[in-house]
PDB file of N, CA and C in Angstrom:
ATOM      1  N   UNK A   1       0.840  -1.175   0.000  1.00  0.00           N
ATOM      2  CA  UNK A   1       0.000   0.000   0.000  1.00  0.00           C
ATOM      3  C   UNK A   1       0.887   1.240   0.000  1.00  0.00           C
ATOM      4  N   UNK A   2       0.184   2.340  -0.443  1.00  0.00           N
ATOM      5  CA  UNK A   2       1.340   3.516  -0.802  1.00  0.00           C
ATOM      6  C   UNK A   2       0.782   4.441   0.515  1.00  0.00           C
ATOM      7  N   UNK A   3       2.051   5.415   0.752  1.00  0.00           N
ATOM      8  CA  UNK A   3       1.748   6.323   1.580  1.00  0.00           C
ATOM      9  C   UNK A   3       2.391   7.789   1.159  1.00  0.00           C
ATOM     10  N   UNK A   4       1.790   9.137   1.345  1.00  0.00           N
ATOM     11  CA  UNK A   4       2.187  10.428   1.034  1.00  0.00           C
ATOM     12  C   UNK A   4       2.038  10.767   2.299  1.00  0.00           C
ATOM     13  N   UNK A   5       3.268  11.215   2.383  1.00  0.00           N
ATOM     14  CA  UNK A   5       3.758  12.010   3.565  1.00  0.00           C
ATOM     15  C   UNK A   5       3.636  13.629   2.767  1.00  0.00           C
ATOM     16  N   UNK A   6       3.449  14.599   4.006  1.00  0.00           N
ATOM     17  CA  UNK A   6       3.278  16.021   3.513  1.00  0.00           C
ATOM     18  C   UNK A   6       3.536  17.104   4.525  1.00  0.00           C
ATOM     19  N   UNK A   7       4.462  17.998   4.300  1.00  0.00           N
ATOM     20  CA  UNK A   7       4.398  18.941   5.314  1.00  0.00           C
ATOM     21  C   UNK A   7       3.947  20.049   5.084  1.00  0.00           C
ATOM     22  N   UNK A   8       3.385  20.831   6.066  1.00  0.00           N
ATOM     23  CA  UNK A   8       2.281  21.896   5.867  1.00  0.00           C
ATOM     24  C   UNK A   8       2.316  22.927   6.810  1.00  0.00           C
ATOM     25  N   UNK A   9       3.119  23.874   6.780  1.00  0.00           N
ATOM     26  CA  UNK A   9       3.290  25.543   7.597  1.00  0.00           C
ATOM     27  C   UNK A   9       1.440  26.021   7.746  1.00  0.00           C
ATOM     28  N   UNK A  10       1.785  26.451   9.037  1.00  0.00           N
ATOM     29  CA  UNK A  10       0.204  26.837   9.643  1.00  0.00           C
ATOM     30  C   UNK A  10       1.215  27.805  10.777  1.00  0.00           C
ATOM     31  N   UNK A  11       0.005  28.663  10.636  1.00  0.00           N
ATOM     32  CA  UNK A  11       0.731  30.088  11.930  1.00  0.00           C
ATOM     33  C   UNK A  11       0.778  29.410  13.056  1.00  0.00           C
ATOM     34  N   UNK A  12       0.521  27.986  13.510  1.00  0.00           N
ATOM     35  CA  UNK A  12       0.142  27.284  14.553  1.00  0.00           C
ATOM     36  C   UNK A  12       1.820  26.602  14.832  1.00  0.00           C
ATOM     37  N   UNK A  13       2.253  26.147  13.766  1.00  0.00           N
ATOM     38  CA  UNK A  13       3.781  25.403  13.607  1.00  0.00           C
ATOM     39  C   UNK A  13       3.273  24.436  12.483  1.00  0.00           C
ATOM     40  N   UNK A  14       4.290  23.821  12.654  1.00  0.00           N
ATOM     41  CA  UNK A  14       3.845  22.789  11.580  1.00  0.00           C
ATOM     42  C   UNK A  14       3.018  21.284  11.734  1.00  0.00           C
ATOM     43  N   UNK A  15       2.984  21.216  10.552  1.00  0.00           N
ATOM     44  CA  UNK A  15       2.046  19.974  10.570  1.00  0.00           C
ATOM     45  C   UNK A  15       2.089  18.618   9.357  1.00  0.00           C
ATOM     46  N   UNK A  16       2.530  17.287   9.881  1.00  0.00           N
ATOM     47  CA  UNK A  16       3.151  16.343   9.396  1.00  0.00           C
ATOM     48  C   UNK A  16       1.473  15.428   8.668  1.00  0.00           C
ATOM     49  N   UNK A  17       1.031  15.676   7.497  1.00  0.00           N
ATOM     50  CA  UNK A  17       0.448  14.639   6.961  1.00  0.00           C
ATOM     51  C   UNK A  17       0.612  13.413   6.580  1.00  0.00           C
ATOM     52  N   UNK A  18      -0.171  12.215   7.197  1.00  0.00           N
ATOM     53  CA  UNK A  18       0.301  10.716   6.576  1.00  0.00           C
ATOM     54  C   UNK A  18      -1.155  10.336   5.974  1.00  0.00           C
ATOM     55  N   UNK A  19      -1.069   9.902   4.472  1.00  0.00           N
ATOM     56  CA  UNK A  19      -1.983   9.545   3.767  1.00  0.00           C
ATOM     57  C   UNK A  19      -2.016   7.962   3.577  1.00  0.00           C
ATOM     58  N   UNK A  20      -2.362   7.257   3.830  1.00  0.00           N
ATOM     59  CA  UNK A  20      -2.452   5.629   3.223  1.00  0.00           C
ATOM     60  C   UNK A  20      -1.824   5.024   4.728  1.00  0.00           C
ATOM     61  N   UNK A  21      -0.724   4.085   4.211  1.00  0.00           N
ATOM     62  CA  UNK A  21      -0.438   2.876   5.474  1.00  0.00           C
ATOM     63  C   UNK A  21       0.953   3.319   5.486  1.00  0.00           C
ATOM     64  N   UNK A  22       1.435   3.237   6.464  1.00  0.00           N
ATOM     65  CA  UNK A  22       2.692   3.478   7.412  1.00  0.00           C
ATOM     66  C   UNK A  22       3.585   2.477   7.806  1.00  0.00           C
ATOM     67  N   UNK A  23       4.263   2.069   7.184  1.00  0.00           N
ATOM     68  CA  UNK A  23       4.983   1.162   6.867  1.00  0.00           C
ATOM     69  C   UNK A  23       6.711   0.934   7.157  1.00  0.00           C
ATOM     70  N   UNK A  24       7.587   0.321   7.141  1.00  0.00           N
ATOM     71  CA  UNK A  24       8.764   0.220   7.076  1.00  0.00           C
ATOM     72  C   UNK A  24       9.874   0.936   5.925  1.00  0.00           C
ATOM     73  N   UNK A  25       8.634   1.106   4.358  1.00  0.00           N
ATOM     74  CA  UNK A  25       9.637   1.519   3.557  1.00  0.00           C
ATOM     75  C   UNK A  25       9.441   3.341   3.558  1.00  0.00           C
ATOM     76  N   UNK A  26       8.583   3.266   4.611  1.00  0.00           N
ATOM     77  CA  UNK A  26       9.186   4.962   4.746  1.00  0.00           C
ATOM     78  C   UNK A  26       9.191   5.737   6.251  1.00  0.00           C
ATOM     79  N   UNK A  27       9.596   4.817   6.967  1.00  0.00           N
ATOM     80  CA  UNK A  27      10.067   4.852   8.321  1.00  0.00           C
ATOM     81  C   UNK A  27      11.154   6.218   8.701  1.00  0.00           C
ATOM     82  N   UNK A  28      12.377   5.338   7.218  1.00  0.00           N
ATOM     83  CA  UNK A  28      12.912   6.584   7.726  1.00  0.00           C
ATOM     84  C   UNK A  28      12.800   8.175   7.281  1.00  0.00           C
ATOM     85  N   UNK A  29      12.023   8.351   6.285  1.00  0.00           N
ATOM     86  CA  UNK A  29      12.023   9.004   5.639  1.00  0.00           C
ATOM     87  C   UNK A  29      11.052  10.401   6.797  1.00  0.00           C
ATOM     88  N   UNK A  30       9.860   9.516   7.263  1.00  0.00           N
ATOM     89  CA  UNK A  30       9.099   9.860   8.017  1.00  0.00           C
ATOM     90  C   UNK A  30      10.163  10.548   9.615  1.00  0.00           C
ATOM     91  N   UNK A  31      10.619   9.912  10.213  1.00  0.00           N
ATOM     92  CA  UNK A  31      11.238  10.120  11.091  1.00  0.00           C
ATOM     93  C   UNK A  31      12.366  11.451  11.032  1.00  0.00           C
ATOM     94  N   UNK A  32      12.856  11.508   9.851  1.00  0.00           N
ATOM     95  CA  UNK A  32      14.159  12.558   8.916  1.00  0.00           C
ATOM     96  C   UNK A  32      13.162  14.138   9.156  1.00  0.00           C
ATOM     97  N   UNK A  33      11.646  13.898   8.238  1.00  0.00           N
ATOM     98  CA  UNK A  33      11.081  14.887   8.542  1.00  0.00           C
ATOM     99  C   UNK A  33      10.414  15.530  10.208  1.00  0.00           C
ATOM    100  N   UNK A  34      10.488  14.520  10.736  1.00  0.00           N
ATOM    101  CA  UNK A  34       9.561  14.676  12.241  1.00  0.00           C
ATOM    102  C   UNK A  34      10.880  15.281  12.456  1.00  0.00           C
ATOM    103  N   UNK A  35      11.847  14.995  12.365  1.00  0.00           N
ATOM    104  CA  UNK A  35      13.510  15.139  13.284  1.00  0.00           C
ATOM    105  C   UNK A  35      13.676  16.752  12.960  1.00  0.00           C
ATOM    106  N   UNK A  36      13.131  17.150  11.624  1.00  0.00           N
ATOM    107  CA  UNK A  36      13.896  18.773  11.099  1.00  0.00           C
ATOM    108  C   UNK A  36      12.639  19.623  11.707  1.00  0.00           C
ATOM    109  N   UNK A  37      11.564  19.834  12.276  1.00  0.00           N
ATOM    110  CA  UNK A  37      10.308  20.054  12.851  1.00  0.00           C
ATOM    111  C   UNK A  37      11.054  20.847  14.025  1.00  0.00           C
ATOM    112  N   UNK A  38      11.182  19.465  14.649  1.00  0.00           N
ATOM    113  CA  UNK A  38      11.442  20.282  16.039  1.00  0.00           C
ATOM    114  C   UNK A  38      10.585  19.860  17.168  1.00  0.00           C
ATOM    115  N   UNK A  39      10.105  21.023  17.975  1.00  0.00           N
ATOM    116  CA  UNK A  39       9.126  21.236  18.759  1.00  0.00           C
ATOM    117  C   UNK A  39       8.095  21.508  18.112  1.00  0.00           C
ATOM    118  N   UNK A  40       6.992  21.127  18.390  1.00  0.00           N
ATOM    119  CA  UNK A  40       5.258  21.770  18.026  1.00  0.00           C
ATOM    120  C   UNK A  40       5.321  21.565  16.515  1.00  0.00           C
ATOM    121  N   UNK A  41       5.313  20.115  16.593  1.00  0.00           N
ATOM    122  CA  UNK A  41       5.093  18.997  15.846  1.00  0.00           C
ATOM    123  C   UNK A  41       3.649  18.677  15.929  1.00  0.00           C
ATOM    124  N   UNK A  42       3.286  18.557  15.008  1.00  0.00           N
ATOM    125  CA  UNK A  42       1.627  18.249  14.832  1.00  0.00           C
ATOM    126  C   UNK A  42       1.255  17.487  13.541  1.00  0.00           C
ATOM    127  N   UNK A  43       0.805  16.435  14.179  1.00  0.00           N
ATOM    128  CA  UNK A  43       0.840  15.229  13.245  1.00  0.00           C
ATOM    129  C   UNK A  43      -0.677  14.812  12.900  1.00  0.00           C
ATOM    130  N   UNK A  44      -0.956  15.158  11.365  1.00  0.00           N
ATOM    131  CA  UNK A  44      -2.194  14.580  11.103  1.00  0.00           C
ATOM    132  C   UNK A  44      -2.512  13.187  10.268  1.00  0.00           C
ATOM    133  N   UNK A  45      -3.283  12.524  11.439  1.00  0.00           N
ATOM    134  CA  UNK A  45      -3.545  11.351  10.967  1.00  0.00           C
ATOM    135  C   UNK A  45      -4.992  10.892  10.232  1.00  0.00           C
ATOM    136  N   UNK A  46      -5.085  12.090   9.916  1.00  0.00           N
ATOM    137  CA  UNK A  46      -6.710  11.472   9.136  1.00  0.00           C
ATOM    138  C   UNK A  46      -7.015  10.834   8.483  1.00  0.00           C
ATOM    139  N   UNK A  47      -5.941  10.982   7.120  1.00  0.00           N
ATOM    140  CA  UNK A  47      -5.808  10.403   5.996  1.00  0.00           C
ATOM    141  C   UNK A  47      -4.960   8.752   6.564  1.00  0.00           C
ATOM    142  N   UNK A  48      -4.683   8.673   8.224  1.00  0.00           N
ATOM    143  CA  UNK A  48      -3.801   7.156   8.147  1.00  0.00           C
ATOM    144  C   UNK A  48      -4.981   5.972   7.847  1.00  0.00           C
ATOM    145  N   UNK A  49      -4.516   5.116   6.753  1.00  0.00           N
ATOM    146  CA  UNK A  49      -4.830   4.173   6.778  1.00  0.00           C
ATOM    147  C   UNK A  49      -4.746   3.062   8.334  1.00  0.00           C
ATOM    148  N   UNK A  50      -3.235   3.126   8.332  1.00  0.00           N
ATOM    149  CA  UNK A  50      -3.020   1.584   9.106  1.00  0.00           C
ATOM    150  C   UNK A  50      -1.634   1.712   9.303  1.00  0.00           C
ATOM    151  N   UNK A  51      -0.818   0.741  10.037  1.00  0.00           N
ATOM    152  CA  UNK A  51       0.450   1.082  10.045  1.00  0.00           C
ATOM    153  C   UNK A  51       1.096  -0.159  11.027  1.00  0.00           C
ATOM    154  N   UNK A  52       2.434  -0.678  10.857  1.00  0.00           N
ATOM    155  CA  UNK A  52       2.695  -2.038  11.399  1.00  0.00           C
ATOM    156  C   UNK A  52       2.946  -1.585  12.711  1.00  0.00           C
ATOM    157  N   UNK A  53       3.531  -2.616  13.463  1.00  0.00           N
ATOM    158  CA  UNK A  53       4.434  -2.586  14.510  1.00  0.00           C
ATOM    159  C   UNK A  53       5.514  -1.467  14.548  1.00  0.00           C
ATOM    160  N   UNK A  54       6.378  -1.722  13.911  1.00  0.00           N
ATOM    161  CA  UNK A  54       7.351  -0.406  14.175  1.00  0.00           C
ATOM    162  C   UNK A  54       6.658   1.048  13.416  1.00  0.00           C
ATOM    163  N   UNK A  55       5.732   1.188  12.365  1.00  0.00           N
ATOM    164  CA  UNK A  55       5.259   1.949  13.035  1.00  0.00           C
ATOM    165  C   UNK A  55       4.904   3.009  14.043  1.00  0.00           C
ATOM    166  N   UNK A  56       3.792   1.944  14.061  1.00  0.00           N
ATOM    167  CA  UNK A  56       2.768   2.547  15.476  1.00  0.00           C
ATOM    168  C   UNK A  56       4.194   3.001  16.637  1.00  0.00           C
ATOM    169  N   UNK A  57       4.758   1.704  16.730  1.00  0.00           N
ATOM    170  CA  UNK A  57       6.340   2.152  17.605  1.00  0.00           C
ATOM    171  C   UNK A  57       6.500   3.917  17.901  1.00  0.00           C
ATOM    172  N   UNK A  58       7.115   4.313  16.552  1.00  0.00           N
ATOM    173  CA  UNK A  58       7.226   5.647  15.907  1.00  0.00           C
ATOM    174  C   UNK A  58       6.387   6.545  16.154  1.00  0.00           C
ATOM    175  N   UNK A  59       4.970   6.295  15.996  1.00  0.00           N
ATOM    176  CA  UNK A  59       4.008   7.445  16.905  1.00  0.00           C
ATOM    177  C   UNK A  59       4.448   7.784  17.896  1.00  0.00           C
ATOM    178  N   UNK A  60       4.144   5.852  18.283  1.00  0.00           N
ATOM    179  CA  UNK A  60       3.787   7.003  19.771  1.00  0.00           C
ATOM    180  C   UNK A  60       5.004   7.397  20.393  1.00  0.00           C
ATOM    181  N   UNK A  61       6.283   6.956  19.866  1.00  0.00           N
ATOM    182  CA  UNK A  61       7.685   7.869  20.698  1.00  0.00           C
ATOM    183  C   UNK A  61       7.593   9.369  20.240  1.00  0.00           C
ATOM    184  N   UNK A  62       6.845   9.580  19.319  1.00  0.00           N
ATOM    185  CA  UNK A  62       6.800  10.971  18.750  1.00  0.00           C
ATOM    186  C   UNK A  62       6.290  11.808  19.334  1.00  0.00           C
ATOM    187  N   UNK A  63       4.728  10.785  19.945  1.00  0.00           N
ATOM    188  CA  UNK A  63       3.695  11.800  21.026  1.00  0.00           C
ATOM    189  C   UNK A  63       4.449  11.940  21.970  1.00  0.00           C
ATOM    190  N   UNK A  64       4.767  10.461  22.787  1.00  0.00           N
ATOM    191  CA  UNK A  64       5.678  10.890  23.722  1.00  0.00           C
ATOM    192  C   UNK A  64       6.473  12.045  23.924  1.00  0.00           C
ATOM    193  N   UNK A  65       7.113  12.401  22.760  1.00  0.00           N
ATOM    194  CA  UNK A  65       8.007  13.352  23.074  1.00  0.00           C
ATOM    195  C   UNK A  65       7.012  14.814  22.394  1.00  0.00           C
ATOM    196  N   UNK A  66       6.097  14.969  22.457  1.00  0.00           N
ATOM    197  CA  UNK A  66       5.382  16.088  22.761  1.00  0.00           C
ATOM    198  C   UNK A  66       4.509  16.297  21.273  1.00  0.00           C
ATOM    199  N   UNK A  67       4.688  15.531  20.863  1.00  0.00           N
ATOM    200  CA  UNK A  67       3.872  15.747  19.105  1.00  0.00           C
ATOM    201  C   UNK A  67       2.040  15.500  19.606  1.00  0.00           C
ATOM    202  N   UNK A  68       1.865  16.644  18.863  1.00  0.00           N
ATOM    203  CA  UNK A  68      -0.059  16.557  18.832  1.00  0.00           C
ATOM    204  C   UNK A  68      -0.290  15.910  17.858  1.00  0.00           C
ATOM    205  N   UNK A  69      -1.332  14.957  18.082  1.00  0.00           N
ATOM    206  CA  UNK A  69      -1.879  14.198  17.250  1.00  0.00           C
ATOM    207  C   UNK A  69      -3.738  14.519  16.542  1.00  0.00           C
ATOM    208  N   UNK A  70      -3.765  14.852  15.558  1.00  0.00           N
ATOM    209  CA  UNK A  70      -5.108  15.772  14.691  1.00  0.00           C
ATOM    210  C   UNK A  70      -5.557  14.756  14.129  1.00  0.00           C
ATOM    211  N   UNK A  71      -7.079  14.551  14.380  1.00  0.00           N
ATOM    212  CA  UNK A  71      -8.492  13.757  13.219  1.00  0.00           C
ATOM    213  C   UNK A  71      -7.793  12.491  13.280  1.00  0.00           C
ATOM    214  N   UNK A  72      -7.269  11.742  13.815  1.00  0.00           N
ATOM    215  CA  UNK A  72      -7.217  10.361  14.231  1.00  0.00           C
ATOM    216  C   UNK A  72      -8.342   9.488  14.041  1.00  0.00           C
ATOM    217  N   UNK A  73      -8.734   8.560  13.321  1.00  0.00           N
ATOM    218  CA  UNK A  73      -9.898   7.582  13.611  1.00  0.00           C
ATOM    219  C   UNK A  73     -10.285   7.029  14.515  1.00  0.00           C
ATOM    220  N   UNK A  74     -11.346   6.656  15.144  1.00  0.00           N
ATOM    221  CA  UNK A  74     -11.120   5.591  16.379  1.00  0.00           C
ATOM    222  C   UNK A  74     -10.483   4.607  16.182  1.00  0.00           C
ATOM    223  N   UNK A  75     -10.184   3.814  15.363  1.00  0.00           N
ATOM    224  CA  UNK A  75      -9.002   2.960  15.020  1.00  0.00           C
ATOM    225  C   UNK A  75      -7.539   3.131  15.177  1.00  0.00           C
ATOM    226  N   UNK A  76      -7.174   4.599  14.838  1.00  0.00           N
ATOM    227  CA  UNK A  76      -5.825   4.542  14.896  1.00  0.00           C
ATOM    228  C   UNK A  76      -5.738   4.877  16.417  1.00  0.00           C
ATOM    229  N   UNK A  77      -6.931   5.789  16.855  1.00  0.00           N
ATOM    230  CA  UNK A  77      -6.355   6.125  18.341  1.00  0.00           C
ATOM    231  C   UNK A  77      -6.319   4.792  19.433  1.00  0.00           C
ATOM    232  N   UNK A  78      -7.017   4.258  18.798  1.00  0.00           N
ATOM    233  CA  UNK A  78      -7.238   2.651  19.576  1.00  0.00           C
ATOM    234  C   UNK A  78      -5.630   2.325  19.552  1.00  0.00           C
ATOM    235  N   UNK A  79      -4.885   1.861  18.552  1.00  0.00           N
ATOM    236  CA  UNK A  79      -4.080   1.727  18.545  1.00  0.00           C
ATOM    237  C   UNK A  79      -2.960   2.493  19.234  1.00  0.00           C
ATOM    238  N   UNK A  80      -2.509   3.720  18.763  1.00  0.00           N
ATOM    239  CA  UNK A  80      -1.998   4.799  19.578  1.00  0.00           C
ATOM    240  C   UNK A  80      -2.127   4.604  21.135  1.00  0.00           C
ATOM    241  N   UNK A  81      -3.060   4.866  21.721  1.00  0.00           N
ATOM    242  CA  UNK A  81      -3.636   4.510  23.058  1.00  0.00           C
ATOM    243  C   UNK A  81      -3.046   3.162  23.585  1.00  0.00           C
ATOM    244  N   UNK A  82      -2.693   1.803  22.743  1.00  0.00           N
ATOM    245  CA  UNK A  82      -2.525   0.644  23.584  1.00  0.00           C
ATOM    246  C   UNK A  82      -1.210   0.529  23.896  1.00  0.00           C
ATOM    247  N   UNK A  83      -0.675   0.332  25.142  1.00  0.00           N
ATOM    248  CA  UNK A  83       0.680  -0.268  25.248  1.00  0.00           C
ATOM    249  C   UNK A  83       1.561  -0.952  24.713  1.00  0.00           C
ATOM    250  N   UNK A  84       2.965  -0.919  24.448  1.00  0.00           N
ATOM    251  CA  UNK A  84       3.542  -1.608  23.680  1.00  0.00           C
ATOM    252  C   UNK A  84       3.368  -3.242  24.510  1.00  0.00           C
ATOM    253  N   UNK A  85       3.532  -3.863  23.955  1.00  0.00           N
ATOM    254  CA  UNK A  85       3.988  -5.370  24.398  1.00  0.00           C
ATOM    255  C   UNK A  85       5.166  -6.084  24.566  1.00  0.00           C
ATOM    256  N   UNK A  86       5.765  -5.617  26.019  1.00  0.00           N
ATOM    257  CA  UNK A  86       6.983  -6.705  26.246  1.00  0.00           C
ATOM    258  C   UNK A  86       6.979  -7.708  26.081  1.00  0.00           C
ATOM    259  N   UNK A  87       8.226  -8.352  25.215  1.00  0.00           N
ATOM    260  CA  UNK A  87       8.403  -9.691  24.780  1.00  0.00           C
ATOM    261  C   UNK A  87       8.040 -10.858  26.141  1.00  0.00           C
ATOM    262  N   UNK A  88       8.493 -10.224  27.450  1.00  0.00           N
ATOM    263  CA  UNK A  88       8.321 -10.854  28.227  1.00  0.00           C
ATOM    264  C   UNK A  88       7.270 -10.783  28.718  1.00  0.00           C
ATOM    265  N   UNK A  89       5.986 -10.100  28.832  1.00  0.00           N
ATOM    266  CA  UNK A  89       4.602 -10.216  29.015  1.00  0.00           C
ATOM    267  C   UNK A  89       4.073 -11.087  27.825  1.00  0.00           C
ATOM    268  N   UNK A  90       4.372 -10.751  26.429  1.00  0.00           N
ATOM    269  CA  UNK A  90       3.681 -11.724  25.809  1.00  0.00           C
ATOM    270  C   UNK A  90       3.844 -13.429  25.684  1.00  0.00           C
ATOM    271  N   UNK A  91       4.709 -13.882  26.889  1.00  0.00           N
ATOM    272  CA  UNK A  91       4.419 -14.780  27.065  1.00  0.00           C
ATOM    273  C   UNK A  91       3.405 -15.546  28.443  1.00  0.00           C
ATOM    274  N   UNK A  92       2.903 -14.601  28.663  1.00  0.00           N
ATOM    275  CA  UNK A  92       2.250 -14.747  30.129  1.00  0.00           C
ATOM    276  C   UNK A  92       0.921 -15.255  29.219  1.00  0.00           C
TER     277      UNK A  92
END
């Protein structure tokens, strides 16, 4: 599945568009742009399709580190929202 990444100046700061599924083959590409941002990072996920494991990973270290997240689906925030899974819990 394809994805367009997009950046977008707003008097607000900026703002990181992801269109389609979120994937590995543009991980880094994605991360390169979050990295030149900065602070007041604002990430819109409206257009996200879906997105793997490392991934989702990548969000949420992004929110973590202070990125707003815009028009999220209940799906992706479902996701977003759940804890990662230690290797060692997932064997419990």
């Amino acid at each position: 599945m394809v994805i367009r990444i997009n950046r977008r100046e707003t008097p607000e700061g900026v703002v990181v568009e992801l269109h389609g599924w979120l994937g590995p083959q543009v991980l880094d590409e994605f991360v390169s742009l979050c990295d030149s941002v900065g602070d007041g990072l604002r990430l819109d996920l409206s257009q996200l399709a879906g997105t793997d494991e490392a991934g989702l990973a990548v969000l949420q270290s992004r929110i973590a580190a202070g990125a707003r997240v815009e028009g999220a689906s209940p799906y992706i925030r479902l996701l977003l929202d759940s804890a990662p899974v230690l290797p060692s819990e997932a064997k419990k």
